[in-house]
N, C-alpha and C. Protein backbone atom coordinates (compact mmCIF):
# COMPACT_ATOMS: atom_id res chain seq x y z
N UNK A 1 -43.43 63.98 -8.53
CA UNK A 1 -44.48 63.02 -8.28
C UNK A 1 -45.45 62.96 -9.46
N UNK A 2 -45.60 63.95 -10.12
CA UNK A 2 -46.69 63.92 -11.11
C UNK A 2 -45.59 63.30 -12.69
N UNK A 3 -44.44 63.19 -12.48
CA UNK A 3 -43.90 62.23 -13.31
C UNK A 3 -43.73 60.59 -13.39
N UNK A 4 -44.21 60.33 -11.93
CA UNK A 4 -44.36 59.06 -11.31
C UNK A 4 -45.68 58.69 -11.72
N UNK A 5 -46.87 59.64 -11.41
CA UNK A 5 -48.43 59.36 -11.79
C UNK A 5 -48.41 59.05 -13.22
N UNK A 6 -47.73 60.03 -13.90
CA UNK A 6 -47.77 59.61 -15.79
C UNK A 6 -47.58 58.51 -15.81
N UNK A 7 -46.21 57.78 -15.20
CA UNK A 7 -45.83 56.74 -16.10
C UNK A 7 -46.58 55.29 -14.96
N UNK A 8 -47.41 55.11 -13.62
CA UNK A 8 -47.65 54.74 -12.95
C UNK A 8 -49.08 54.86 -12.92
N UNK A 9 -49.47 55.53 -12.82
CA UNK A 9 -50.97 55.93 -12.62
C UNK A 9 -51.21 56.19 -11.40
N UNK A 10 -52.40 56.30 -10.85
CA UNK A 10 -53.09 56.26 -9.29
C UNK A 10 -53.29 57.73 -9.44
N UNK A 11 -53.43 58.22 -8.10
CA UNK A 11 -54.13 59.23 -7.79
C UNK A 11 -53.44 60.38 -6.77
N UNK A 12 -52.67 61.19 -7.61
CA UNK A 12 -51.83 62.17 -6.69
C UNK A 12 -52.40 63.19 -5.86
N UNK A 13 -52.12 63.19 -4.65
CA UNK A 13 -52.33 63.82 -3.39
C UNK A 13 -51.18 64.98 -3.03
N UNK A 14 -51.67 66.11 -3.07
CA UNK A 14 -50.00 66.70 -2.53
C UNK A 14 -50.40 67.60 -1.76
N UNK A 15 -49.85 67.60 -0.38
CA UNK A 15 -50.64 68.77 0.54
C UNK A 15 -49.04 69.50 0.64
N UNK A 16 -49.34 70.82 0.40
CA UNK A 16 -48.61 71.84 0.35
C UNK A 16 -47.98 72.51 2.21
N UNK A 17 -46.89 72.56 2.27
CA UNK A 17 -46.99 73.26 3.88
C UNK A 17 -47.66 73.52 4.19
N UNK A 18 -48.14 74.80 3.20
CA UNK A 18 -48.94 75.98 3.67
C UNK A 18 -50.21 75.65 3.83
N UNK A 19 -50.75 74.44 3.22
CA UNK A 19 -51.99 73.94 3.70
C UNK A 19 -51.89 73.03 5.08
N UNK A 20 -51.23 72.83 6.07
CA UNK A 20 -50.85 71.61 6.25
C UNK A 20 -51.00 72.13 7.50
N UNK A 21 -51.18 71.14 8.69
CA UNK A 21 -51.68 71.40 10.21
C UNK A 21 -50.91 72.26 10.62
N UNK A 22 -49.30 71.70 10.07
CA UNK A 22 -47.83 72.31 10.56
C UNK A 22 -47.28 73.23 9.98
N UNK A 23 -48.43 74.20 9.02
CA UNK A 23 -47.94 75.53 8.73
C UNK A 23 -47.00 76.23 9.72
N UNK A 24 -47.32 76.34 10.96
CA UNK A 24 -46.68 77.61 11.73
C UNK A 24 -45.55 77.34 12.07
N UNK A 25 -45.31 76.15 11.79
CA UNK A 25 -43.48 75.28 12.45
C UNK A 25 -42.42 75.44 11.61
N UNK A 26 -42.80 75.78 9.90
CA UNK A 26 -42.09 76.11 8.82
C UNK A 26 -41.49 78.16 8.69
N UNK A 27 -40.67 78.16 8.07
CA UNK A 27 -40.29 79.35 7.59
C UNK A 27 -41.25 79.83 6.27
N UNK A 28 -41.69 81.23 5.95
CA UNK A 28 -41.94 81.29 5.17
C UNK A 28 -41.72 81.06 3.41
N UNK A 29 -40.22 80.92 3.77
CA UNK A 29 -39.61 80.40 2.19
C UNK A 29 -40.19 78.87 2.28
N UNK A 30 -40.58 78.10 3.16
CA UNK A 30 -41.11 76.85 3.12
C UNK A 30 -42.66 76.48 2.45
N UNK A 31 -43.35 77.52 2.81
CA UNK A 31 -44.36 77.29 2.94
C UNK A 31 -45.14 77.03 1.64
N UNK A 32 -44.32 77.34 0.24
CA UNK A 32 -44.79 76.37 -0.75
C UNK A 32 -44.39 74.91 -1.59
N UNK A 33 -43.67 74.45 -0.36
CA UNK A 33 -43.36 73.04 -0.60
C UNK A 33 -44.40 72.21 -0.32
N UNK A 34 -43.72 70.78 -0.44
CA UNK A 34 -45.02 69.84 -0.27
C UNK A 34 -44.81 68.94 0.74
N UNK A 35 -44.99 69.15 2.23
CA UNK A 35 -45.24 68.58 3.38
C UNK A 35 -45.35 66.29 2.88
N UNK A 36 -46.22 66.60 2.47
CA UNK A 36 -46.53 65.23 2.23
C UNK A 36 -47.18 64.90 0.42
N UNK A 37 -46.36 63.46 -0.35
CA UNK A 37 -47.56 63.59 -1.40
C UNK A 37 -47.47 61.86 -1.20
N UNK A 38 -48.85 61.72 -1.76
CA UNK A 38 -49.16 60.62 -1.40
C UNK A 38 -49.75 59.81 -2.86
N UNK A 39 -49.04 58.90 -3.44
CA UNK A 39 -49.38 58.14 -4.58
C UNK A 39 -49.94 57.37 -4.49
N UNK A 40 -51.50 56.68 -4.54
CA UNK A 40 -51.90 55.60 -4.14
C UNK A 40 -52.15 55.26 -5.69
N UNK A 41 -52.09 53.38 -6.15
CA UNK A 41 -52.82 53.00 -7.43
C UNK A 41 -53.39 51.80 -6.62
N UNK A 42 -53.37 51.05 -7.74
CA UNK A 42 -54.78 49.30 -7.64
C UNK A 42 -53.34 48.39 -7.03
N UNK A 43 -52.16 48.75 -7.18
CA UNK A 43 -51.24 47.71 -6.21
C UNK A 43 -50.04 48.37 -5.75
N UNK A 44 -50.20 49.60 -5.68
CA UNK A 44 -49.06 50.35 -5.18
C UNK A 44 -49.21 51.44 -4.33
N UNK A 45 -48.26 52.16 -3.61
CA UNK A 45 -48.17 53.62 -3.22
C UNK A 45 -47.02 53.90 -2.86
N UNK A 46 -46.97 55.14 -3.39
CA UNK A 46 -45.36 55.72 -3.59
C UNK A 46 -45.34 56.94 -2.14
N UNK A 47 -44.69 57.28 -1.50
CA UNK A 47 -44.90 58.51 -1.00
C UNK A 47 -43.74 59.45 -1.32
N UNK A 48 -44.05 60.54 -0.32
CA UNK A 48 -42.16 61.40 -1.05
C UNK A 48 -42.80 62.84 -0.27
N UNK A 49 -42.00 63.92 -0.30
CA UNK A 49 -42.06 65.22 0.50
C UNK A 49 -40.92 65.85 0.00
N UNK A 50 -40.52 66.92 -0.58
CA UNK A 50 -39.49 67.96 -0.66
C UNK A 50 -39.37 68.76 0.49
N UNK A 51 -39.94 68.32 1.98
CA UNK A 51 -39.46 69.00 2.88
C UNK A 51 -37.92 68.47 3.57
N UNK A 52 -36.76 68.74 3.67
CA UNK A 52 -35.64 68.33 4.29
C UNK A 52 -36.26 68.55 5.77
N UNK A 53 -35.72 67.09 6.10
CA UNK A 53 -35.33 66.75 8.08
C UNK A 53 -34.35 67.52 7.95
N UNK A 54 -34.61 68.46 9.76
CA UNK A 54 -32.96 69.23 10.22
C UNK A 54 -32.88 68.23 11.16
N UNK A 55 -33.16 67.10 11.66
CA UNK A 55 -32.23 66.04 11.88
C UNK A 55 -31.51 65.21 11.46
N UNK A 56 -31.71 64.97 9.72
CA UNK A 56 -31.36 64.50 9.16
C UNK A 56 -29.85 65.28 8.02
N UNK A 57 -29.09 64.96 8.09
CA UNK A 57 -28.08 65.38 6.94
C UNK A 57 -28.70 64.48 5.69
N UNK A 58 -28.78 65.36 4.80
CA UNK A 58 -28.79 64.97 3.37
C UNK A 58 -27.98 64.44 2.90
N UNK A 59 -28.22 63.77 1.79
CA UNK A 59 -27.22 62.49 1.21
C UNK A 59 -27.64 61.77 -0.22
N UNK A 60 -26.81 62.75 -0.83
CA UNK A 60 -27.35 62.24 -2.77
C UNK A 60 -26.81 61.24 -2.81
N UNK A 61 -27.70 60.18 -3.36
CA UNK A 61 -27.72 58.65 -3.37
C UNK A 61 -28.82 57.57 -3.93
N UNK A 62 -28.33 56.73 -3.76
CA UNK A 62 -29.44 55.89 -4.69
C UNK A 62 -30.49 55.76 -3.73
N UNK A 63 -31.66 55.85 -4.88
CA UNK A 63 -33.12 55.42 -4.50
C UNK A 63 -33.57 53.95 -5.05
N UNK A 64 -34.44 53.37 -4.43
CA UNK A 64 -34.60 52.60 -4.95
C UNK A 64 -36.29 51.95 -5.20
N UNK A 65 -37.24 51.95 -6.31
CA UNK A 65 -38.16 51.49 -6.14
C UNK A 65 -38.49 50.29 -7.02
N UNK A 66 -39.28 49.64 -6.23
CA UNK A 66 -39.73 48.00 -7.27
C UNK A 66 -41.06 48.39 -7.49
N UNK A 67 -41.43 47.75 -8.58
CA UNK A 67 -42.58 48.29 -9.00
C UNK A 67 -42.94 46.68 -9.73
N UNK A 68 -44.08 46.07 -9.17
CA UNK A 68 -44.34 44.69 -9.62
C UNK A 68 -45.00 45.01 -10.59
N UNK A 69 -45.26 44.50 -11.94
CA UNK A 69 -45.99 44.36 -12.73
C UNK A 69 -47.05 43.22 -13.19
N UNK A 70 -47.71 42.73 -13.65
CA UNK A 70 -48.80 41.68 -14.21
C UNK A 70 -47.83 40.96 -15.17
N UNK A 71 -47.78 41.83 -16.22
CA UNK A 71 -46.85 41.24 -17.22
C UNK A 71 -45.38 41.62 -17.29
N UNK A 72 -44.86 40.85 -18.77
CA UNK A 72 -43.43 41.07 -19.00
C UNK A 72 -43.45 43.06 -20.23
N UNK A 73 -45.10 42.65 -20.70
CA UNK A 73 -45.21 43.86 -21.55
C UNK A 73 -45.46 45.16 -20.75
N UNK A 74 -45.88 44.87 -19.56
CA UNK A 74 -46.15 46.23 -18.44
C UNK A 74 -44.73 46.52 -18.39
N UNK A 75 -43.87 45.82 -17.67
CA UNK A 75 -42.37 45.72 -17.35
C UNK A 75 -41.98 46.91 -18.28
N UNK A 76 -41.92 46.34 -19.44
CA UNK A 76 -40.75 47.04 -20.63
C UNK A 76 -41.84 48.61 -21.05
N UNK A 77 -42.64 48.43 -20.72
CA UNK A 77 -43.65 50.00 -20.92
C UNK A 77 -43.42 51.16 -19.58
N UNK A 78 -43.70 50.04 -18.58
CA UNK A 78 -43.20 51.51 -17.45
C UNK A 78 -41.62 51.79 -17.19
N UNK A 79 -40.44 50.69 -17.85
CA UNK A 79 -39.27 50.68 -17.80
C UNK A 79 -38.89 51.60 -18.98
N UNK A 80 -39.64 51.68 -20.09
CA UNK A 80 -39.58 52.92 -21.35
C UNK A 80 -39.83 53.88 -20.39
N UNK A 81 -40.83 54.20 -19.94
CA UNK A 81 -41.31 56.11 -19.48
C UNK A 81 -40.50 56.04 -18.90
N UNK A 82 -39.81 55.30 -17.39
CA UNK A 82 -39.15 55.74 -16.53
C UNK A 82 -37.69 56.21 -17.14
N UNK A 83 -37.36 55.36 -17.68
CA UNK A 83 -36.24 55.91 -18.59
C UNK A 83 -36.06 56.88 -19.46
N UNK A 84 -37.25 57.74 -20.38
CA UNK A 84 -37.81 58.54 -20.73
C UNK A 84 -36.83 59.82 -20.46
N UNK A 85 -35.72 60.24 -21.01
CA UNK A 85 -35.28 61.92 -20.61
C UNK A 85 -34.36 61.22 -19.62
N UNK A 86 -33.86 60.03 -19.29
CA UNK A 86 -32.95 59.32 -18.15
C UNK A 86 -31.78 58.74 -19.27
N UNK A 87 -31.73 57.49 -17.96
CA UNK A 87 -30.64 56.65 -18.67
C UNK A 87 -30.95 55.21 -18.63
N UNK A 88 -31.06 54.42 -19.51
CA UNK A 88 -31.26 53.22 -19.24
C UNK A 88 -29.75 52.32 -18.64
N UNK A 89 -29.94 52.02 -17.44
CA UNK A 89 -28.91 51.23 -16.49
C UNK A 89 -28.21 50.18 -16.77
N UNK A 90 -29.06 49.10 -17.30
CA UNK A 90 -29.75 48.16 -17.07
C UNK A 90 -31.32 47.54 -17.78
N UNK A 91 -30.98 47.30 -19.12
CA UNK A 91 -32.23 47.10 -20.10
C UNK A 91 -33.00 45.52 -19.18
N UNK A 92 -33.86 45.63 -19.40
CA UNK A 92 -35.04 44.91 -18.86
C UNK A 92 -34.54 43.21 -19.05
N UNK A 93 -34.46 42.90 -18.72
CA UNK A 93 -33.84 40.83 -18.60
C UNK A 93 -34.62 40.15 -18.00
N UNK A 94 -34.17 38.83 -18.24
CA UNK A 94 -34.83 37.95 -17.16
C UNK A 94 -33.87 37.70 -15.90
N UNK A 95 -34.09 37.78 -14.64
CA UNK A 95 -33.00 37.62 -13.91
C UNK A 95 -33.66 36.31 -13.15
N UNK A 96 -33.07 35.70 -11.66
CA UNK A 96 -33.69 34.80 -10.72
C UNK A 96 -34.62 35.54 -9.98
N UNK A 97 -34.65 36.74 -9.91
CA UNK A 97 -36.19 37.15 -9.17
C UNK A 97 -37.22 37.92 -10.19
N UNK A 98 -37.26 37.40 -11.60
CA UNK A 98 -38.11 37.59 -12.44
C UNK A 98 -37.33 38.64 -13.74
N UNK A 99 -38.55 39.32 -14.27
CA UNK A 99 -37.85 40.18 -15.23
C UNK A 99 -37.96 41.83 -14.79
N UNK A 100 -36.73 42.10 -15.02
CA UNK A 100 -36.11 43.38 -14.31
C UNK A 100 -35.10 44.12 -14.96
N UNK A 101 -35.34 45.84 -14.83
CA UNK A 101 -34.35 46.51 -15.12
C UNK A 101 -33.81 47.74 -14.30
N UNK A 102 -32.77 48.29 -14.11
CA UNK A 102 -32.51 49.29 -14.17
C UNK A 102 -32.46 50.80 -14.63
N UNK A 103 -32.55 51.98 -14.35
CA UNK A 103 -33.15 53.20 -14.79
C UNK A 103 -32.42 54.34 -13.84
N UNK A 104 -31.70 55.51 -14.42
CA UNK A 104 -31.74 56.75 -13.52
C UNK A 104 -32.93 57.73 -14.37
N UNK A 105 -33.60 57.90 -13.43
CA UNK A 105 -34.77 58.76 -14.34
C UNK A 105 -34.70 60.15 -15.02
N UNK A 106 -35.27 60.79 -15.45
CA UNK A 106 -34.78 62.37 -15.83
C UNK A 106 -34.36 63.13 -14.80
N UNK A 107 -35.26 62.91 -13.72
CA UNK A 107 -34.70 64.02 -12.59
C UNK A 107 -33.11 63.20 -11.47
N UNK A 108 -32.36 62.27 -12.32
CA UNK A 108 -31.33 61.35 -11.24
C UNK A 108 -31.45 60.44 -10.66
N UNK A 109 -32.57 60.52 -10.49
CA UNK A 109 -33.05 59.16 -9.39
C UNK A 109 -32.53 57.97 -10.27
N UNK A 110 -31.93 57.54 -9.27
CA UNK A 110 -31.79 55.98 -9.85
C UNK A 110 -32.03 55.09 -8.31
């Protein structure tokens, strides 16, 4: 998340288990993860948690985020960082729903 704030901005929030109402429901190997983080900026918010659902089966796979920009020069600046230590997918174009690119980031995410 604090690689998202670099290239995004806003204001990272990360409440840790162990700070978190629902400390006592976790295992202790849990308890320095991050329950909840919360990205807010001036037209966005990202959220995310490294806690795994045990209702949920896990499943490496694509992510996907849009990220509107003002300009075509914002575009190709946060499409550089994100790509940054990644892969560029998909270089920045004009498509029919504006100008857009593709990215797997340093940590996979694509």
């Amino acid at each position: 998340m604090t690689f998202y704030q670099s290239v995004l901005g806003g204001e990272l929030n990360l409440m840790p288990v162990k700070d978190s109402p629902m400390k006592d429901n976790f295992p202790a190997k849990a308890q320095g993860g991050v329950l909840h983080a919360d990205l807010p900026g001036s037209n966005f918010n990202l959220l995310g948690a490294d806690m795994p659902n045990p209702n949920i089966e896990a499943v490496v796979g694509l992510v996907s985020l849009t990220i509107t920009c003002a300009t075509k020069a914002e575009v190709n600046e946060k499409f550089a960082k994100l790509a940054g230590g990644g892969k560029d997918v998909h270089e920045v174009m004009t498509f029919f729903a504006g100008t857009m690119g593709n990215v797997i980031d340093k940590y996979s995410v694509g």
